[in-house]
PDB file of N, CA and C in Angstrom:
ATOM      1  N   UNK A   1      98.856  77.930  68.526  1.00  0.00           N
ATOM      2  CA  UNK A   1      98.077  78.283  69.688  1.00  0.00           C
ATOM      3  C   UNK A   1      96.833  79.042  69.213  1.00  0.00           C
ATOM      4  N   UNK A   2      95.734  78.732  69.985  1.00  0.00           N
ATOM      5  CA  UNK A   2      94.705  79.274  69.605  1.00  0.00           C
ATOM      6  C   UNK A   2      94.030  79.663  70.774  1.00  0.00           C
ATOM      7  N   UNK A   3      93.407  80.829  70.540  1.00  0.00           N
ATOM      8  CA  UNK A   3      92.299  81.439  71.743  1.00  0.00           C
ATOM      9  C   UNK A   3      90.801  81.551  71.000  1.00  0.00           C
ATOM     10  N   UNK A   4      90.026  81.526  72.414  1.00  0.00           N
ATOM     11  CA  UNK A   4      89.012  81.584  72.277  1.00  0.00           C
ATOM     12  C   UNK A   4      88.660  83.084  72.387  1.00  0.00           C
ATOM     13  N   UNK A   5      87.193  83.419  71.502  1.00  0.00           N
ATOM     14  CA  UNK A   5      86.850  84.986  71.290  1.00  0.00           C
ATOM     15  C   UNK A   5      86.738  85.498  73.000  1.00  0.00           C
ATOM     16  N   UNK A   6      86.063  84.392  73.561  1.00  0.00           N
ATOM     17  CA  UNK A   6      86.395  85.008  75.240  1.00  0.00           C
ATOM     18  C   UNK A   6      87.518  85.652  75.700  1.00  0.00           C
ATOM     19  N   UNK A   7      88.208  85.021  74.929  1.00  0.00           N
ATOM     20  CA  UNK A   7      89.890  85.341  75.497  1.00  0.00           C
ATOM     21  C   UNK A   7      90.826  86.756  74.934  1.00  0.00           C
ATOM     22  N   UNK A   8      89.649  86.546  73.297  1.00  0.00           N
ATOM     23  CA  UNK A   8      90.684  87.636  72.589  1.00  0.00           C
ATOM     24  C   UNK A   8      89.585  88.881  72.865  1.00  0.00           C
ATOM     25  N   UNK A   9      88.127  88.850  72.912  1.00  0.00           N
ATOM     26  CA  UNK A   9      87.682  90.254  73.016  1.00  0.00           C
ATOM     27  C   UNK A   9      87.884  91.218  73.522  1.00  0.00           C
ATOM     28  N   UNK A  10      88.450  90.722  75.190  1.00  0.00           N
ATOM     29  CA  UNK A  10      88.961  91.753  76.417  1.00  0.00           C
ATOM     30  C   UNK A  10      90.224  92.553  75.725  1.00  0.00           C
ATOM     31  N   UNK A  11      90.851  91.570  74.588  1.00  0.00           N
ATOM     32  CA  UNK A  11      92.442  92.402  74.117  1.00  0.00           C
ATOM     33  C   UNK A  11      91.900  93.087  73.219  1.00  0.00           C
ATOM     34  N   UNK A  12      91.218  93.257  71.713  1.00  0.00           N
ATOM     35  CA  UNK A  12      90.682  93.969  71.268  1.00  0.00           C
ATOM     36  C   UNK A  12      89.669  95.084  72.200  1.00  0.00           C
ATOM     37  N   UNK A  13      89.043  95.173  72.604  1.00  0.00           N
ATOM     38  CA  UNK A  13      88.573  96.244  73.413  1.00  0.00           C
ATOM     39  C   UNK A  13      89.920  97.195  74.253  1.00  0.00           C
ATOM     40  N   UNK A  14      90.681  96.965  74.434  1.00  0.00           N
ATOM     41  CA  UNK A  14      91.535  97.707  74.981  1.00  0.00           C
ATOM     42  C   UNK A  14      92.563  97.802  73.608  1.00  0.00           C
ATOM     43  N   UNK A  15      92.598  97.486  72.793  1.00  0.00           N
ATOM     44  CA  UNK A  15      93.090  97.879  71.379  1.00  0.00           C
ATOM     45  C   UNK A  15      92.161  99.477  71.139  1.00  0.00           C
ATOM     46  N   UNK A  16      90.998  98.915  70.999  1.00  0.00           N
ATOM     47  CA  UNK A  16      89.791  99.923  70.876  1.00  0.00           C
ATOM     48  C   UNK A  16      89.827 100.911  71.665  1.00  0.00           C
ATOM     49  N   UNK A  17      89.883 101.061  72.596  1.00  0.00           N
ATOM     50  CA  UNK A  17      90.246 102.330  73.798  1.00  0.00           C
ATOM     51  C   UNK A  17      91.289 102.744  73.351  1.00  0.00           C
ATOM     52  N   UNK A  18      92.507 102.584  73.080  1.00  0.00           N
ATOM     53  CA  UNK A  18      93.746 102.772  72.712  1.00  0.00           C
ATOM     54  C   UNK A  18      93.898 103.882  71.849  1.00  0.00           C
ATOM     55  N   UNK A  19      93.117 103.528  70.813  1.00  0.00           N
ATOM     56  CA  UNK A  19      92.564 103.797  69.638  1.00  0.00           C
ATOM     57  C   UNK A  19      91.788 105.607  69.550  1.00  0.00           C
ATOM     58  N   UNK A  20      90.854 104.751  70.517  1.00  0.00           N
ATOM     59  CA  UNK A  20      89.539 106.001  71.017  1.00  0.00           C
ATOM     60  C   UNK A  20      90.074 107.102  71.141  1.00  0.00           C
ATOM     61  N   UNK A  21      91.056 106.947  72.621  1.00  0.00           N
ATOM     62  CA  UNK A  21      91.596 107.885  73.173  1.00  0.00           C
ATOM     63  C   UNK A  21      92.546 108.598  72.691  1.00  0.00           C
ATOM     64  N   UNK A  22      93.432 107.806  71.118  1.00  0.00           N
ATOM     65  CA  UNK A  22      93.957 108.966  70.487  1.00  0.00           C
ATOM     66  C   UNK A  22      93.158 109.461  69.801  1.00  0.00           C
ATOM     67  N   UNK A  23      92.214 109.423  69.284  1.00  0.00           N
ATOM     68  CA  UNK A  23      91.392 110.566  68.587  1.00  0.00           C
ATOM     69  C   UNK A  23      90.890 111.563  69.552  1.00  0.00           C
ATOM     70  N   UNK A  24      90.706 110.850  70.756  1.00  0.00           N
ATOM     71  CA  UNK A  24      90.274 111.989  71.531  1.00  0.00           C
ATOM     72  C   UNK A  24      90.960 113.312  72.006  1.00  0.00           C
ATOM     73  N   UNK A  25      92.893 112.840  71.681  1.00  0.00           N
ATOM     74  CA  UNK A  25      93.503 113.569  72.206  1.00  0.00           C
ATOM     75  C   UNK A  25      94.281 114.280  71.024  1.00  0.00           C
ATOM     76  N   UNK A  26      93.672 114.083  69.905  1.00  0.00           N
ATOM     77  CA  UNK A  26      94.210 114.989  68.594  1.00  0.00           C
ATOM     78  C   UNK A  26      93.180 115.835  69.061  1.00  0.00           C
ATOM     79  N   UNK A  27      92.147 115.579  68.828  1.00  0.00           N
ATOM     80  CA  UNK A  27      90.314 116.225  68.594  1.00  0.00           C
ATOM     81  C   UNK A  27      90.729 117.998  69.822  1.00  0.00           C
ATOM     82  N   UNK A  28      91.032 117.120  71.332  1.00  0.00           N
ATOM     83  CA  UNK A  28      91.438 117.824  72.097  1.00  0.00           C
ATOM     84  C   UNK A  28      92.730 119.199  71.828  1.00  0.00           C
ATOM     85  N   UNK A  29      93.607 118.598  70.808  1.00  0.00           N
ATOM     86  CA  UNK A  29      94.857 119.127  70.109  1.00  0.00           C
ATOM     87  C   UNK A  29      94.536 120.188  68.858  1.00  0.00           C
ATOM     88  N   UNK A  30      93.336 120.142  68.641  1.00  0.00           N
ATOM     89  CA  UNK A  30      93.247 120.619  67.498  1.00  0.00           C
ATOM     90  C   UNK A  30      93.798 119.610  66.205  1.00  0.00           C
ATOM     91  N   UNK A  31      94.876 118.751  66.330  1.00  0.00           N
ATOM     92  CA  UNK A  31      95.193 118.484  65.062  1.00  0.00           C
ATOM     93  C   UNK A  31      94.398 117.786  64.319  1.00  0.00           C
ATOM     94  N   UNK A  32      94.931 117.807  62.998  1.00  0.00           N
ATOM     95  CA  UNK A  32      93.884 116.877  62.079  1.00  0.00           C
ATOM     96  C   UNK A  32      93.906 115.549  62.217  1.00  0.00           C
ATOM     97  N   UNK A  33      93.048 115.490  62.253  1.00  0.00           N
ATOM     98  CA  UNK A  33      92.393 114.081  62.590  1.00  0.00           C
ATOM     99  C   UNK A  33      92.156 112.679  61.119  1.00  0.00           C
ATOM    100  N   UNK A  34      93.532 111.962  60.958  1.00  0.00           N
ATOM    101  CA  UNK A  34      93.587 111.022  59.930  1.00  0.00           C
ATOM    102  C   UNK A  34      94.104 109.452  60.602  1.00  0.00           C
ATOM    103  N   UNK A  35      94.420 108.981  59.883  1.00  0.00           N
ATOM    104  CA  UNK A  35      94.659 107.722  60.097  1.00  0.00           C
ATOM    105  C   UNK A  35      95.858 107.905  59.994  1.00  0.00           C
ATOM    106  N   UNK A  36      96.802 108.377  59.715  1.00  0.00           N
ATOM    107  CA  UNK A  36      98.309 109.056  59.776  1.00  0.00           C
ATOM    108  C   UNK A  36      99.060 109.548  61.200  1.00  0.00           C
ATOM    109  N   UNK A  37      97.913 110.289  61.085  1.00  0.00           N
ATOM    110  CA  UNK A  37      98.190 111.181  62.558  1.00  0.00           C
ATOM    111  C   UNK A  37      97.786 110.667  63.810  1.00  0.00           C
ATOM    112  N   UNK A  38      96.806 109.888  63.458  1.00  0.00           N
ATOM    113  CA  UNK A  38      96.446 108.824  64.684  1.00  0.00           C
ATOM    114  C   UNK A  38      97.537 107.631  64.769  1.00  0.00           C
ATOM    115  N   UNK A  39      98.162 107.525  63.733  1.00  0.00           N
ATOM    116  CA  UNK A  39      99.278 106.007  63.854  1.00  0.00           C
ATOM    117  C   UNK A  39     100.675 107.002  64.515  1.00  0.00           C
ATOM    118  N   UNK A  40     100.997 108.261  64.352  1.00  0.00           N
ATOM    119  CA  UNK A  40     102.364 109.046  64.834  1.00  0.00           C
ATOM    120  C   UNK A  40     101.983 108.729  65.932  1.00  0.00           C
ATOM    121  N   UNK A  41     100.755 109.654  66.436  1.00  0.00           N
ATOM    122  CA  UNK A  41     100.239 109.644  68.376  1.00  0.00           C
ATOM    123  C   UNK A  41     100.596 108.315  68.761  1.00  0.00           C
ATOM    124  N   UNK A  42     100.120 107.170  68.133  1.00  0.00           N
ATOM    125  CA  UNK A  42     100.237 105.817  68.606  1.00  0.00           C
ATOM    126  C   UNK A  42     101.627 105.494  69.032  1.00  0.00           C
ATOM    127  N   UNK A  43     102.415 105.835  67.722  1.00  0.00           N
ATOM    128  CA  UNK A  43     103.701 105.540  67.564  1.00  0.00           C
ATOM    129  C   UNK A  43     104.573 106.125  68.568  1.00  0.00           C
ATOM    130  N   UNK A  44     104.587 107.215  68.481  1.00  0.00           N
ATOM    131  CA  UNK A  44     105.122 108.017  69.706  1.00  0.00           C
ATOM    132  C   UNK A  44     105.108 107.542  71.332  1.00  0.00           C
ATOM    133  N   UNK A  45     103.684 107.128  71.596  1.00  0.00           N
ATOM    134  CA  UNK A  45     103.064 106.554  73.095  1.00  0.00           C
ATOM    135  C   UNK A  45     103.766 105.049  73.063  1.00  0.00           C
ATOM    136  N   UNK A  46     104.021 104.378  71.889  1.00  0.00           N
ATOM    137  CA  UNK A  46     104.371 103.024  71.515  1.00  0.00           C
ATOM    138  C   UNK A  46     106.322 103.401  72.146  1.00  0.00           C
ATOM    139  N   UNK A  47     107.131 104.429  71.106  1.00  0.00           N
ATOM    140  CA  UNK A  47     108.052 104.387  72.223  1.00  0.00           C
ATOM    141  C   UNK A  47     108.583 104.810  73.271  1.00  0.00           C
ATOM    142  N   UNK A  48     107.600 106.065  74.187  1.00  0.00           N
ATOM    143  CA  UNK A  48     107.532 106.237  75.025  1.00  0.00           C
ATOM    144  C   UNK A  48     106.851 105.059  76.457  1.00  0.00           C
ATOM    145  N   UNK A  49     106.990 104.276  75.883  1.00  0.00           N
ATOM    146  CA  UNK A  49     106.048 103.288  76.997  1.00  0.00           C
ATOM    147  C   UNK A  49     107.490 101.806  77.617  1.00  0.00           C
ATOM    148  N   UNK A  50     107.546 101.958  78.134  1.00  0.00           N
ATOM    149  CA  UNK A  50     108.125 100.824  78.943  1.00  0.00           C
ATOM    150  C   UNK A  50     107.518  99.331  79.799  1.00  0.00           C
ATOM    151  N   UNK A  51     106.287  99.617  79.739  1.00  0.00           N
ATOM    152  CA  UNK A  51     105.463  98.618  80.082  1.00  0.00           C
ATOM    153  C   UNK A  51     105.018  97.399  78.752  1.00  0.00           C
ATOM    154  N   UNK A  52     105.744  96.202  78.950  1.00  0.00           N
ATOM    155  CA  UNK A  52     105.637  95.441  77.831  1.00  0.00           C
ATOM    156  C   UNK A  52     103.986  95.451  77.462  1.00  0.00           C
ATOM    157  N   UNK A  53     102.927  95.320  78.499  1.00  0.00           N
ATOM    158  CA  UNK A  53     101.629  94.811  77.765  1.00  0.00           C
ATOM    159  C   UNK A  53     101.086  96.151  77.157  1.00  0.00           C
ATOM    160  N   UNK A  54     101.369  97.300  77.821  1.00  0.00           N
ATOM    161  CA  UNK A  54     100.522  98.325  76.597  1.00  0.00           C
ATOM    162  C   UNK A  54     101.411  98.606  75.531  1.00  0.00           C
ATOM    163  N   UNK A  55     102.671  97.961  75.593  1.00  0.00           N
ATOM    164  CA  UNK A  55     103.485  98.622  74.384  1.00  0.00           C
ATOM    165  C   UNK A  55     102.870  97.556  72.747  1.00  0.00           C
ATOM    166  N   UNK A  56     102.393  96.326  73.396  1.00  0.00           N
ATOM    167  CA  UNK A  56     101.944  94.741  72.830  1.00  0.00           C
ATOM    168  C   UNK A  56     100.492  95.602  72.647  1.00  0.00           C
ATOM    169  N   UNK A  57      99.712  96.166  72.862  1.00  0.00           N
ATOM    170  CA  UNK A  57      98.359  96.719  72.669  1.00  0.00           C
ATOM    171  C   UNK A  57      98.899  97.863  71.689  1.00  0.00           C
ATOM    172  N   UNK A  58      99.264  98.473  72.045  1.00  0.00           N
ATOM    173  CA  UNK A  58      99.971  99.947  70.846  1.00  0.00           C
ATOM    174  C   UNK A  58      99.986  99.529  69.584  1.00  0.00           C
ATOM    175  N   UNK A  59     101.029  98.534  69.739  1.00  0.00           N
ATOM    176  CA  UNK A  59     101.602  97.871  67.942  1.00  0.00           C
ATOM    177  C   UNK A  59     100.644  97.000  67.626  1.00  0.00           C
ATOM    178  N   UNK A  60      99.430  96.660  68.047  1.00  0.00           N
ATOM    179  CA  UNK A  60      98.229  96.245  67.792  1.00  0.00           C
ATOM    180  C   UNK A  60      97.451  97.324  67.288  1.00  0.00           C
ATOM    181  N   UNK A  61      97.360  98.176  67.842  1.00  0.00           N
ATOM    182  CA  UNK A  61      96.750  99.600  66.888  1.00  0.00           C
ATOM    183  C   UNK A  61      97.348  99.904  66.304  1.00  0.00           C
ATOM    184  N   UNK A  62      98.486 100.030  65.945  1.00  0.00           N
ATOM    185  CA  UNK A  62      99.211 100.592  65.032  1.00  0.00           C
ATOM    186  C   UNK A  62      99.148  99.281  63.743  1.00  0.00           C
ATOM    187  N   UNK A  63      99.225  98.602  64.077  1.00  0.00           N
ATOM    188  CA  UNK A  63      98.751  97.366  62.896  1.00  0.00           C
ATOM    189  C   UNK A  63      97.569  97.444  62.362  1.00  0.00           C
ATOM    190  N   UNK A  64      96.660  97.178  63.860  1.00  0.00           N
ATOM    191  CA  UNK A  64      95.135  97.258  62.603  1.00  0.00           C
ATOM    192  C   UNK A  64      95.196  98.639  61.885  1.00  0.00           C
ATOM    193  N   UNK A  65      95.356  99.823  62.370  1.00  0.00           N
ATOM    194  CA  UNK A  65      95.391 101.409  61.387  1.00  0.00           C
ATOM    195  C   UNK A  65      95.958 100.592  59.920  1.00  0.00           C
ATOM    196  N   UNK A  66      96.905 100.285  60.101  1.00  0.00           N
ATOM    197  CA  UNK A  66      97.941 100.029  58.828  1.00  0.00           C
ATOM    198  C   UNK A  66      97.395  99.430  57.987  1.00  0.00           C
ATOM    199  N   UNK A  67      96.253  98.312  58.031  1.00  0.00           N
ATOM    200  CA  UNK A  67      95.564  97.177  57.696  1.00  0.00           C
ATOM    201  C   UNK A  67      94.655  97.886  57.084  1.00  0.00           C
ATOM    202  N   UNK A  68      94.000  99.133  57.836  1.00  0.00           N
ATOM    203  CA  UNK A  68      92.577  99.503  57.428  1.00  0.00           C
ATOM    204  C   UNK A  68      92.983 100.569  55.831  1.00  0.00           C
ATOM    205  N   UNK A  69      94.321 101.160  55.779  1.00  0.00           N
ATOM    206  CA  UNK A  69      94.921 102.299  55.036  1.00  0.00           C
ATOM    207  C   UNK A  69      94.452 101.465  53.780  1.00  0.00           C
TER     208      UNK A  69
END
């Protein structure tokens, strides 16, 4: 199966927010701010979440982080 970038940009951009908003909410936390600590926050919200499509966006950030390490 294949998608078109039409199709996949809207999911990356909300990868990207995902993303954003945990830095925003370490930054807010004081904590340090790594690619570590941004994948726990993720991780954490990842199994606190019960909603299949943001839990499918989470482990998408938590992948690309992993990718970029």
């Amino acid at each position: 199966m294949t998608f078109s970038e039409q199709e996949i940009k809207p999911v990356w951009d909300e990868v990207a927010r995902l993303i954003g908003d945990g830095v925003m909410q370490l930054r807010h936390r004081g904590e340090a701010l790594s690619v570590d600590t941004l994948e726990i926050l993720l991780a954490r919200q990842l199994a606190d979440s019960n909603d299949i499509e943001r839990r499918i966006l989470l482990g998408a950030a938590i992948n690309m982080l992993k990718g970029g390490k």
